[in-house]
PDB file of N, CA and C in Angstrom:
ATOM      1  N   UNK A   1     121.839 -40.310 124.036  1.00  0.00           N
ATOM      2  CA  UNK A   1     120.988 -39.229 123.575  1.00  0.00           C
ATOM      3  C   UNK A   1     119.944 -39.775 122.609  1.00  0.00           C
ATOM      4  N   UNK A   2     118.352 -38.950 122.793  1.00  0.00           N
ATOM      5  CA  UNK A   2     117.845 -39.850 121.906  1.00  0.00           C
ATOM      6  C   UNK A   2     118.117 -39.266 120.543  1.00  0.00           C
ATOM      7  N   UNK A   3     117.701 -40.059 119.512  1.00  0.00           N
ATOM      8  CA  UNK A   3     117.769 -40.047 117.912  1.00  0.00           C
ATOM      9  C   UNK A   3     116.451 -39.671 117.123  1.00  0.00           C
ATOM     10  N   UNK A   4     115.146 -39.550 117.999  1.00  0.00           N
ATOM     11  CA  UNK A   4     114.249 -39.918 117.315  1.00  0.00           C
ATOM     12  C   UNK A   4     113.226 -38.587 118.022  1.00  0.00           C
ATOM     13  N   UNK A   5     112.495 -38.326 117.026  1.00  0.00           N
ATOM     14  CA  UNK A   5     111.354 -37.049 117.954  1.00  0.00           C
ATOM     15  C   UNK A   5     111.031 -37.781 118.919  1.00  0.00           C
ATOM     16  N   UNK A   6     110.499 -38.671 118.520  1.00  0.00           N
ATOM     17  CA  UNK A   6     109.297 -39.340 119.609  1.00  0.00           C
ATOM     18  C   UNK A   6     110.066 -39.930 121.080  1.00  0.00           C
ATOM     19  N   UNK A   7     111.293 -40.001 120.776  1.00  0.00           N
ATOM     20  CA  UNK A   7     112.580 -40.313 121.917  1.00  0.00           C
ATOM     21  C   UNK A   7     112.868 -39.098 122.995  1.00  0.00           C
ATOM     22  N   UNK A   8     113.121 -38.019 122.103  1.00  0.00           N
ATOM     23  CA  UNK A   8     113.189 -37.092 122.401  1.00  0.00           C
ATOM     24  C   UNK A   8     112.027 -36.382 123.367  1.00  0.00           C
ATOM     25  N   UNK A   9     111.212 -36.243 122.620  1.00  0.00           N
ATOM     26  CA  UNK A   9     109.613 -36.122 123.702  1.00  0.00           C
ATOM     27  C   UNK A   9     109.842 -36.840 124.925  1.00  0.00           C
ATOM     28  N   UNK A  10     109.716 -37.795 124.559  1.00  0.00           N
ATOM     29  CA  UNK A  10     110.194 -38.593 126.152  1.00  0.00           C
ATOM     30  C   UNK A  10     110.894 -38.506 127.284  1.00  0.00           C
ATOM     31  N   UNK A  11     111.971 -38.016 126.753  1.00  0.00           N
ATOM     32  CA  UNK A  11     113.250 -37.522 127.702  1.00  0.00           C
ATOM     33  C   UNK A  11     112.586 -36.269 128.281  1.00  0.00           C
ATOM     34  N   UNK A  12     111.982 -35.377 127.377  1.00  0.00           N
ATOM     35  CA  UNK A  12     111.908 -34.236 128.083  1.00  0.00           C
ATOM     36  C   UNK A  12     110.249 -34.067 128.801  1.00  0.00           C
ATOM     37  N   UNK A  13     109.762 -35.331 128.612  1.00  0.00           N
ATOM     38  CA  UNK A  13     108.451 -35.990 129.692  1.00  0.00           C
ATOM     39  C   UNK A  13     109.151 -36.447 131.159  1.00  0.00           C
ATOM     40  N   UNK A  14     110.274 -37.473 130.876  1.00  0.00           N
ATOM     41  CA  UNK A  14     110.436 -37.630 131.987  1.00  0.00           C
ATOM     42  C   UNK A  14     110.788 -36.965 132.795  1.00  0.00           C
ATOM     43  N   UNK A  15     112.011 -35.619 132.260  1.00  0.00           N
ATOM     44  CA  UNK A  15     112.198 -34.749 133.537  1.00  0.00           C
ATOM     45  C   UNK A  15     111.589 -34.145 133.899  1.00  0.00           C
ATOM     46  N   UNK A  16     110.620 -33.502 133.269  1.00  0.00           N
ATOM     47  CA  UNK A  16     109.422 -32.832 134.357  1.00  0.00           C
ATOM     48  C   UNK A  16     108.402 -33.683 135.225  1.00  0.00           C
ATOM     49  N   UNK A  17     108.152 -35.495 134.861  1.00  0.00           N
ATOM     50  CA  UNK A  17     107.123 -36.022 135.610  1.00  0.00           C
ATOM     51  C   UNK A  17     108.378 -36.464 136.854  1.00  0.00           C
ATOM     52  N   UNK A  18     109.942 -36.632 136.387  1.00  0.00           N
ATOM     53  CA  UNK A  18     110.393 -36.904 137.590  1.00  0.00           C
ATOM     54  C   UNK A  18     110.548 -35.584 138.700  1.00  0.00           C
ATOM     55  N   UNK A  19     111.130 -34.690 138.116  1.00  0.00           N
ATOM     56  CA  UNK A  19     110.910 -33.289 139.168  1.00  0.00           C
ATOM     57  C   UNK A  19     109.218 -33.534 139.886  1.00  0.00           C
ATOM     58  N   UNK A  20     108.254 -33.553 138.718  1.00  0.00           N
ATOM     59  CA  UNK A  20     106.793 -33.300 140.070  1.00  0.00           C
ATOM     60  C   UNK A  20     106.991 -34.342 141.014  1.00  0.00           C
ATOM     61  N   UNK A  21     107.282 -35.789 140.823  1.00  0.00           N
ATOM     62  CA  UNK A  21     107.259 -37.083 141.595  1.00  0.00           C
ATOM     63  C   UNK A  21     107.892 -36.618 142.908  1.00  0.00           C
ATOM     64  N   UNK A  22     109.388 -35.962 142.332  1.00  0.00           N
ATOM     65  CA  UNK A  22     110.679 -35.725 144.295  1.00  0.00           C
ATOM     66  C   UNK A  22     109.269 -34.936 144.801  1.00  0.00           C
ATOM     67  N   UNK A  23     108.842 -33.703 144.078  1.00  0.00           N
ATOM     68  CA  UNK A  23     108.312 -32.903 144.656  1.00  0.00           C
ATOM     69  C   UNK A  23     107.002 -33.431 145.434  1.00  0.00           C
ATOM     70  N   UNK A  24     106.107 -33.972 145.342  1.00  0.00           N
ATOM     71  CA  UNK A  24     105.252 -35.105 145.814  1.00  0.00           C
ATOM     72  C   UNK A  24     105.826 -35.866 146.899  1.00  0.00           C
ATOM     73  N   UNK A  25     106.919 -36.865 146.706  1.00  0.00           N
ATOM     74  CA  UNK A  25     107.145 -37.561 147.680  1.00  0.00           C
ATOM     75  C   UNK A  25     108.039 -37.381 148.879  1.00  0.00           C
ATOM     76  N   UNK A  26     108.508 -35.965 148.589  1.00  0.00           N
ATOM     77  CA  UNK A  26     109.149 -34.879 149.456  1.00  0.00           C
ATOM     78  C   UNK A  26     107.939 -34.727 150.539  1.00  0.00           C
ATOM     79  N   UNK A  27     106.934 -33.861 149.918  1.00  0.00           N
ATOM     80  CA  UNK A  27     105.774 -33.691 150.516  1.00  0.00           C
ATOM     81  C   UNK A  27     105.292 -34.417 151.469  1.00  0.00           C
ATOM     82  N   UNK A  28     104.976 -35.834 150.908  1.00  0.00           N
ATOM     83  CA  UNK A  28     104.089 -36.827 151.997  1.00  0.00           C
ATOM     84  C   UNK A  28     105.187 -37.133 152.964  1.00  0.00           C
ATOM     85  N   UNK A  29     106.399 -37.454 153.046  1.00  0.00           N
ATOM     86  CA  UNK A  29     107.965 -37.844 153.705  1.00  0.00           C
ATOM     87  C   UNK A  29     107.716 -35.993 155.182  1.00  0.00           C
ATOM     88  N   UNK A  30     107.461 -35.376 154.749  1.00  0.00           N
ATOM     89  CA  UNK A  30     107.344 -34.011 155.721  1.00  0.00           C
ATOM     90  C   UNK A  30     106.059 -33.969 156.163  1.00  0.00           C
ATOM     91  N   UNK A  31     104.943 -34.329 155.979  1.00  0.00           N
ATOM     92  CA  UNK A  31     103.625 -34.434 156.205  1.00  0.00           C
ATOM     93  C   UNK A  31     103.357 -35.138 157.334  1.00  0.00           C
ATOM     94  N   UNK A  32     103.821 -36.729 156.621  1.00  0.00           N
ATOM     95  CA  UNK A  32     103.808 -37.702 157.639  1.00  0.00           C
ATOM     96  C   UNK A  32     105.272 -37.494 159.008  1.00  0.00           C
ATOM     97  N   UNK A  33     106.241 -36.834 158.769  1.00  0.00           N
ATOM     98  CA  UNK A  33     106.928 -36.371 159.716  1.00  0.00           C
ATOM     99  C   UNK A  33     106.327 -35.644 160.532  1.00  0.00           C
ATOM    100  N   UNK A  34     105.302 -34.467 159.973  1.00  0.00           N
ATOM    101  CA  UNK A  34     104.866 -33.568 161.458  1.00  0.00           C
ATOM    102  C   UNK A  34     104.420 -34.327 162.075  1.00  0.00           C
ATOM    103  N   UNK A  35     103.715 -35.654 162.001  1.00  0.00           N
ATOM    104  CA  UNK A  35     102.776 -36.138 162.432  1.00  0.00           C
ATOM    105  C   UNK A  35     103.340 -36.972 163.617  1.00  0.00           C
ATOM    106  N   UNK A  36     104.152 -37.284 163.324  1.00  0.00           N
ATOM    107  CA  UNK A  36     105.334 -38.388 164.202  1.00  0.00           C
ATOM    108  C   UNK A  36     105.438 -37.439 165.291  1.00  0.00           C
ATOM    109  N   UNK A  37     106.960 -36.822 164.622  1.00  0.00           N
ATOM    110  CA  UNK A  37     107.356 -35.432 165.590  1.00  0.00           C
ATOM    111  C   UNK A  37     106.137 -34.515 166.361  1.00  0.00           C
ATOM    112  N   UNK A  38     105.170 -34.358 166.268  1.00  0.00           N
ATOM    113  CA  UNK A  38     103.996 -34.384 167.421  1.00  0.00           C
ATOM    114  C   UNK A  38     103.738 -35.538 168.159  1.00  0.00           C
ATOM    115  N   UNK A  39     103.952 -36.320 167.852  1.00  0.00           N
ATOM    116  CA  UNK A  39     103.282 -37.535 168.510  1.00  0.00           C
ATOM    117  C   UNK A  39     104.195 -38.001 169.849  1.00  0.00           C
ATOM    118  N   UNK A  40     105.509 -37.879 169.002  1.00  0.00           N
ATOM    119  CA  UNK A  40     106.590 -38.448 169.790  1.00  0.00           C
ATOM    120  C   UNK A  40     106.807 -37.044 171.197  1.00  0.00           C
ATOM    121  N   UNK A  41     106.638 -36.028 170.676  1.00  0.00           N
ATOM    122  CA  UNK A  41     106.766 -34.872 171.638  1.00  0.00           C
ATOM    123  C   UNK A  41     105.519 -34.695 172.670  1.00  0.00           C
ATOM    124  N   UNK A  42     104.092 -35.421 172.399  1.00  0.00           N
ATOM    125  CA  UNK A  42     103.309 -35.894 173.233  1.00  0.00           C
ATOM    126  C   UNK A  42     102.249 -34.811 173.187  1.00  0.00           C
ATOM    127  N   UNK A  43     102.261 -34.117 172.164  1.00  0.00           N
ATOM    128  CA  UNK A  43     101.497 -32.929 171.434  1.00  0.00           C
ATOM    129  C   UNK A  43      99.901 -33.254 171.107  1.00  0.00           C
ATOM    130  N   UNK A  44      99.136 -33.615 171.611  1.00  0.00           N
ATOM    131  CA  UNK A  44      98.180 -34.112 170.888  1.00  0.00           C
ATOM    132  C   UNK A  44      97.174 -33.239 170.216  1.00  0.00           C
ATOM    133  N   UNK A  45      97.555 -31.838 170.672  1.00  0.00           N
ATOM    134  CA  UNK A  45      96.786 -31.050 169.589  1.00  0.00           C
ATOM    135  C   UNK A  45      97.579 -30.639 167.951  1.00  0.00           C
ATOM    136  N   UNK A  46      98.742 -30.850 168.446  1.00  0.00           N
ATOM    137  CA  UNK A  46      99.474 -30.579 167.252  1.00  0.00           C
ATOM    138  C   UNK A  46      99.390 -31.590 166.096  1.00  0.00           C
ATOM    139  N   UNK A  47      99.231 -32.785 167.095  1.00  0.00           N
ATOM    140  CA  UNK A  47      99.646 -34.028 166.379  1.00  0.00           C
ATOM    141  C   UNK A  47      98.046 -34.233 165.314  1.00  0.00           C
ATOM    142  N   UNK A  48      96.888 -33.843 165.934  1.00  0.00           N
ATOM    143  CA  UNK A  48      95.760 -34.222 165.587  1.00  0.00           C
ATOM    144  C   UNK A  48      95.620 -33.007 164.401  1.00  0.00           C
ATOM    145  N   UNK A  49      96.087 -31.292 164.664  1.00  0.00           N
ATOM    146  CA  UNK A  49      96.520 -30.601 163.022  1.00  0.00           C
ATOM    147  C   UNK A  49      97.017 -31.135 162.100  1.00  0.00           C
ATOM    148  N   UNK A  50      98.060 -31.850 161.996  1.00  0.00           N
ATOM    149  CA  UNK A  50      99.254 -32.493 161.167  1.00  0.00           C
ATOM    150  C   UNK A  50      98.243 -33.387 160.503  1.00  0.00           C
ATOM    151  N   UNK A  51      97.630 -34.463 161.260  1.00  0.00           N
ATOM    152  CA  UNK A  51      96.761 -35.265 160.689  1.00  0.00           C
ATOM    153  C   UNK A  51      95.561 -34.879 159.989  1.00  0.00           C
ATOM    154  N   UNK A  52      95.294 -33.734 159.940  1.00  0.00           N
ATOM    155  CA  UNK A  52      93.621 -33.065 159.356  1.00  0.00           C
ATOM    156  C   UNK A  52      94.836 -32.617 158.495  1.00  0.00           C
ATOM    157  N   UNK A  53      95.670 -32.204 158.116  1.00  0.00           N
ATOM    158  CA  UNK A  53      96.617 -31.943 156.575  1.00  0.00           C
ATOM    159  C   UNK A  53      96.765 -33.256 155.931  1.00  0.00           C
ATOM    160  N   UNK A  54      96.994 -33.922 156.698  1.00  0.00           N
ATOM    161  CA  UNK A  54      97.707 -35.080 156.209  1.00  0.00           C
ATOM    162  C   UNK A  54      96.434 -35.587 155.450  1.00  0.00           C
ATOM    163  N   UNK A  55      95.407 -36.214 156.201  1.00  0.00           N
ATOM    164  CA  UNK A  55      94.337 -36.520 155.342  1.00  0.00           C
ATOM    165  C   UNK A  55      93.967 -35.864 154.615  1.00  0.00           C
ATOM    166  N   UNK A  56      93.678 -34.627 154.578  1.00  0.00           N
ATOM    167  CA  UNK A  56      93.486 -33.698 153.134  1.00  0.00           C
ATOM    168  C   UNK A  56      94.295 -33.905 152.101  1.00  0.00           C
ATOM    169  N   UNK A  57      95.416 -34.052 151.955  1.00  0.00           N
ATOM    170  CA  UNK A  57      96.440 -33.581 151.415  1.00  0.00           C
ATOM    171  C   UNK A  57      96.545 -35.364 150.539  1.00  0.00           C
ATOM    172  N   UNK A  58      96.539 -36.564 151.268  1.00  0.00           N
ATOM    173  CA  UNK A  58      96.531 -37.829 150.796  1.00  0.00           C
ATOM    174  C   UNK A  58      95.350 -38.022 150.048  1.00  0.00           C
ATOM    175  N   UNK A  59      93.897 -37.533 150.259  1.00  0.00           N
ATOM    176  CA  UNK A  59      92.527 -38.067 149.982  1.00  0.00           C
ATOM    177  C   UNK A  59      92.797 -37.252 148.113  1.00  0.00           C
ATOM    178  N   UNK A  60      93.652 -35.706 148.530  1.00  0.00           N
ATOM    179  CA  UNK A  60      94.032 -35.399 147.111  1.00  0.00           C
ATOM    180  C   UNK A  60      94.709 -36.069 146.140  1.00  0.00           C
ATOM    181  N   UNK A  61      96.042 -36.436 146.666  1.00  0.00           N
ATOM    182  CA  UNK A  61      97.189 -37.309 145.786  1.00  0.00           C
ATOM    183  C   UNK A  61      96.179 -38.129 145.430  1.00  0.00           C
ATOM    184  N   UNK A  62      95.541 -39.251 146.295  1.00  0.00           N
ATOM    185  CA  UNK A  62      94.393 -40.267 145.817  1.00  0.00           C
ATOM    186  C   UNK A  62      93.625 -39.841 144.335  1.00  0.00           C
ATOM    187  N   UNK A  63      92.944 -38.831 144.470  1.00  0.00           N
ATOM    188  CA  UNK A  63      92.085 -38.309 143.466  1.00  0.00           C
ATOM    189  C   UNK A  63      92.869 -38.242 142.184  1.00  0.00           C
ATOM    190  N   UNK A  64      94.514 -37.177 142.344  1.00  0.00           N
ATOM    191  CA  UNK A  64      94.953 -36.899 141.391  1.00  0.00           C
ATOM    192  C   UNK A  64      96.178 -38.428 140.531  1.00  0.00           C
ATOM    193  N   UNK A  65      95.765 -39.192 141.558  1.00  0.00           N
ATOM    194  CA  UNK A  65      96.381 -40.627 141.162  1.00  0.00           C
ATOM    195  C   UNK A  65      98.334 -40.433 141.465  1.00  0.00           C
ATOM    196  N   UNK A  66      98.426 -39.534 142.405  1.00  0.00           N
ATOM    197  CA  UNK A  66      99.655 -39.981 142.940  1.00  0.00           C
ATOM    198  C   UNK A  66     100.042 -40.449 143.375  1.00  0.00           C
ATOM    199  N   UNK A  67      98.807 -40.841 144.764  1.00  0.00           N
ATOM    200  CA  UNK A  67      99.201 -42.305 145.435  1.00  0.00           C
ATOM    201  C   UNK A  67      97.991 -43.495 145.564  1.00  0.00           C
ATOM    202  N   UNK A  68      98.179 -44.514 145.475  1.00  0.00           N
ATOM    203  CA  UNK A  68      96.793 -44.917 145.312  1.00  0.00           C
ATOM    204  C   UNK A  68      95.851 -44.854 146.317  1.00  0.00           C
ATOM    205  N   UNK A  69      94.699 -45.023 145.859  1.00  0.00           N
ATOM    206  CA  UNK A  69      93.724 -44.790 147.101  1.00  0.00           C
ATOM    207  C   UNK A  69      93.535 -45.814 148.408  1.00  0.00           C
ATOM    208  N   UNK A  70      94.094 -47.363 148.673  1.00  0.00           N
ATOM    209  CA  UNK A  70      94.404 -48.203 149.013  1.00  0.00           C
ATOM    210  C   UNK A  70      95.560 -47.456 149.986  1.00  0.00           C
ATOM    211  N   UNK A  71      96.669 -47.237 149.601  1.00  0.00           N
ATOM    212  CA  UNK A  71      98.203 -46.755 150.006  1.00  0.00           C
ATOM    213  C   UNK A  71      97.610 -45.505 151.248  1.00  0.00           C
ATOM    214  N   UNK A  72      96.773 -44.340 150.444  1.00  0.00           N
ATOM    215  CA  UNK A  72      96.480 -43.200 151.106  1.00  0.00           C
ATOM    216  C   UNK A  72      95.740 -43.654 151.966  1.00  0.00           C
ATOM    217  N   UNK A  73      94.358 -44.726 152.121  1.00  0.00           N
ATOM    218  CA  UNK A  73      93.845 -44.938 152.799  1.00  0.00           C
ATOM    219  C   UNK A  73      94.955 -45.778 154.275  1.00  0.00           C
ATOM    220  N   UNK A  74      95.523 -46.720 153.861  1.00  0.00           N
ATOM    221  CA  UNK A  74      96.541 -47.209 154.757  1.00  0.00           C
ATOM    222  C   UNK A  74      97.241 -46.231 155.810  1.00  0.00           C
ATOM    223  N   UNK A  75      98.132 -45.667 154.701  1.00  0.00           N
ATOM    224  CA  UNK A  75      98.852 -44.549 155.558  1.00  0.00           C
ATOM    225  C   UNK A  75      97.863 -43.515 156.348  1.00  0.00           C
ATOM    226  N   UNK A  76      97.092 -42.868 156.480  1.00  0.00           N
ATOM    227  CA  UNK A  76      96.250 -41.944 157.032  1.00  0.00           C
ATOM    228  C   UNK A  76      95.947 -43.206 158.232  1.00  0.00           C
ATOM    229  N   UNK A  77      95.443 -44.405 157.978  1.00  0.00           N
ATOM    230  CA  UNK A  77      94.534 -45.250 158.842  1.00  0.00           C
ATOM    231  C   UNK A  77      95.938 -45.403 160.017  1.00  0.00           C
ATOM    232  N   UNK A  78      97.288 -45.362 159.716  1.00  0.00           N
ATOM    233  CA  UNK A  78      98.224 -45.866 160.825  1.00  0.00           C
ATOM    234  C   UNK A  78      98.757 -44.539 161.328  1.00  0.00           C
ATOM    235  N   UNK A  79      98.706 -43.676 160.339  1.00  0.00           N
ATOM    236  CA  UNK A  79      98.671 -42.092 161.455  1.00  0.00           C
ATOM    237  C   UNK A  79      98.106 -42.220 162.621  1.00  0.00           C
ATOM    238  N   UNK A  80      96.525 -42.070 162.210  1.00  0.00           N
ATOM    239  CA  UNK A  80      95.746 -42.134 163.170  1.00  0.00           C
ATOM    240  C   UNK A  80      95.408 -42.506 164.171  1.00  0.00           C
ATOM    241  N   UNK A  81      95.582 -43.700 163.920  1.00  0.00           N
ATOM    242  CA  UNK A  81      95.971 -45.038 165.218  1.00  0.00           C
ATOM    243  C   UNK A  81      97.002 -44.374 166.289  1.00  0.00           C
ATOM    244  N   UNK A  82      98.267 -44.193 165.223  1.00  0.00           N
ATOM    245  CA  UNK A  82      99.441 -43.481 165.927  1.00  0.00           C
ATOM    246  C   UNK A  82      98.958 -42.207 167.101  1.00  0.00           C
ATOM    247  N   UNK A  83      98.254 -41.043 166.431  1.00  0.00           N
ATOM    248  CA  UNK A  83      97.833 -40.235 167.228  1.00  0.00           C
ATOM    249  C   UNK A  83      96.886 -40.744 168.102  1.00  0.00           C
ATOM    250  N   UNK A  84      95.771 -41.527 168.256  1.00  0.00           N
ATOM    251  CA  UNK A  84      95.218 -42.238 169.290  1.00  0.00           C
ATOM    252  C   UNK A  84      95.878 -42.404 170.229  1.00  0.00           C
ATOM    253  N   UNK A  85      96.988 -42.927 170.200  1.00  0.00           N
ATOM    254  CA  UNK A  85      97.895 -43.687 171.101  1.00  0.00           C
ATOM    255  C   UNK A  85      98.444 -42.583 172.147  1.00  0.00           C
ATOM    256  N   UNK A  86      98.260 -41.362 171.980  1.00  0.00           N
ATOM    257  CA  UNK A  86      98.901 -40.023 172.416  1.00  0.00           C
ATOM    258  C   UNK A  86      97.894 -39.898 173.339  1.00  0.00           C
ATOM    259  N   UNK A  87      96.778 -40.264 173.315  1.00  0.00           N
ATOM    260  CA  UNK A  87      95.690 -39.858 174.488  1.00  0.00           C
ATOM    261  C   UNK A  87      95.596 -40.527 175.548  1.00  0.00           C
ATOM    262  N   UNK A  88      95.862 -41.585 175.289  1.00  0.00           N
ATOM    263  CA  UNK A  88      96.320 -43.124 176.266  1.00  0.00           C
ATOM    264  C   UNK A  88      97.172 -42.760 177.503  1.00  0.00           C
TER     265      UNK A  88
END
């Protein structure tokens, strides 16, 4: 337990930045799932919705520094590819 205000503050920083974090990486983990689960089901209109969220939704985290802009750019770039591959 902490001893100290400034300890204390802390503790009760981290549980709310760890609650937003699950809640965030919950998010992108179901995001990037629709995207699959269309893909794999051979959906390509579904699959190409999922992905217009998905990029919205990453280009945000980016902005708000949840995920980096490098990471978001990556992940969106191998979605995409992924859904390409559905038209083939």
């Amino acid at each position: 337990m902490a001893n100290h205000k400034s300890a204390e503050k802390r503790a009760r920083q981290t549980l709310v930045r760890t609650e937003r974090n699950r809640f965030y990486k919950t998010r992108i983990k179901n995001l990037t799932k629709a995207v699959r689960v269309a893909v794999e089901a051979g959906d390509k209109e579904a699959a190409t919705v999922a992905l217009k969220d998905v990029n919205k939704s990453f280009h945000s985290y980016a902005t708000k520094g949840i995920l980096k802009k490098n990471t978001a750019a990556r992940r969106i770039s191998r979605l995409s590819k992924l859904v390409n591959t559905v038209a083939a």
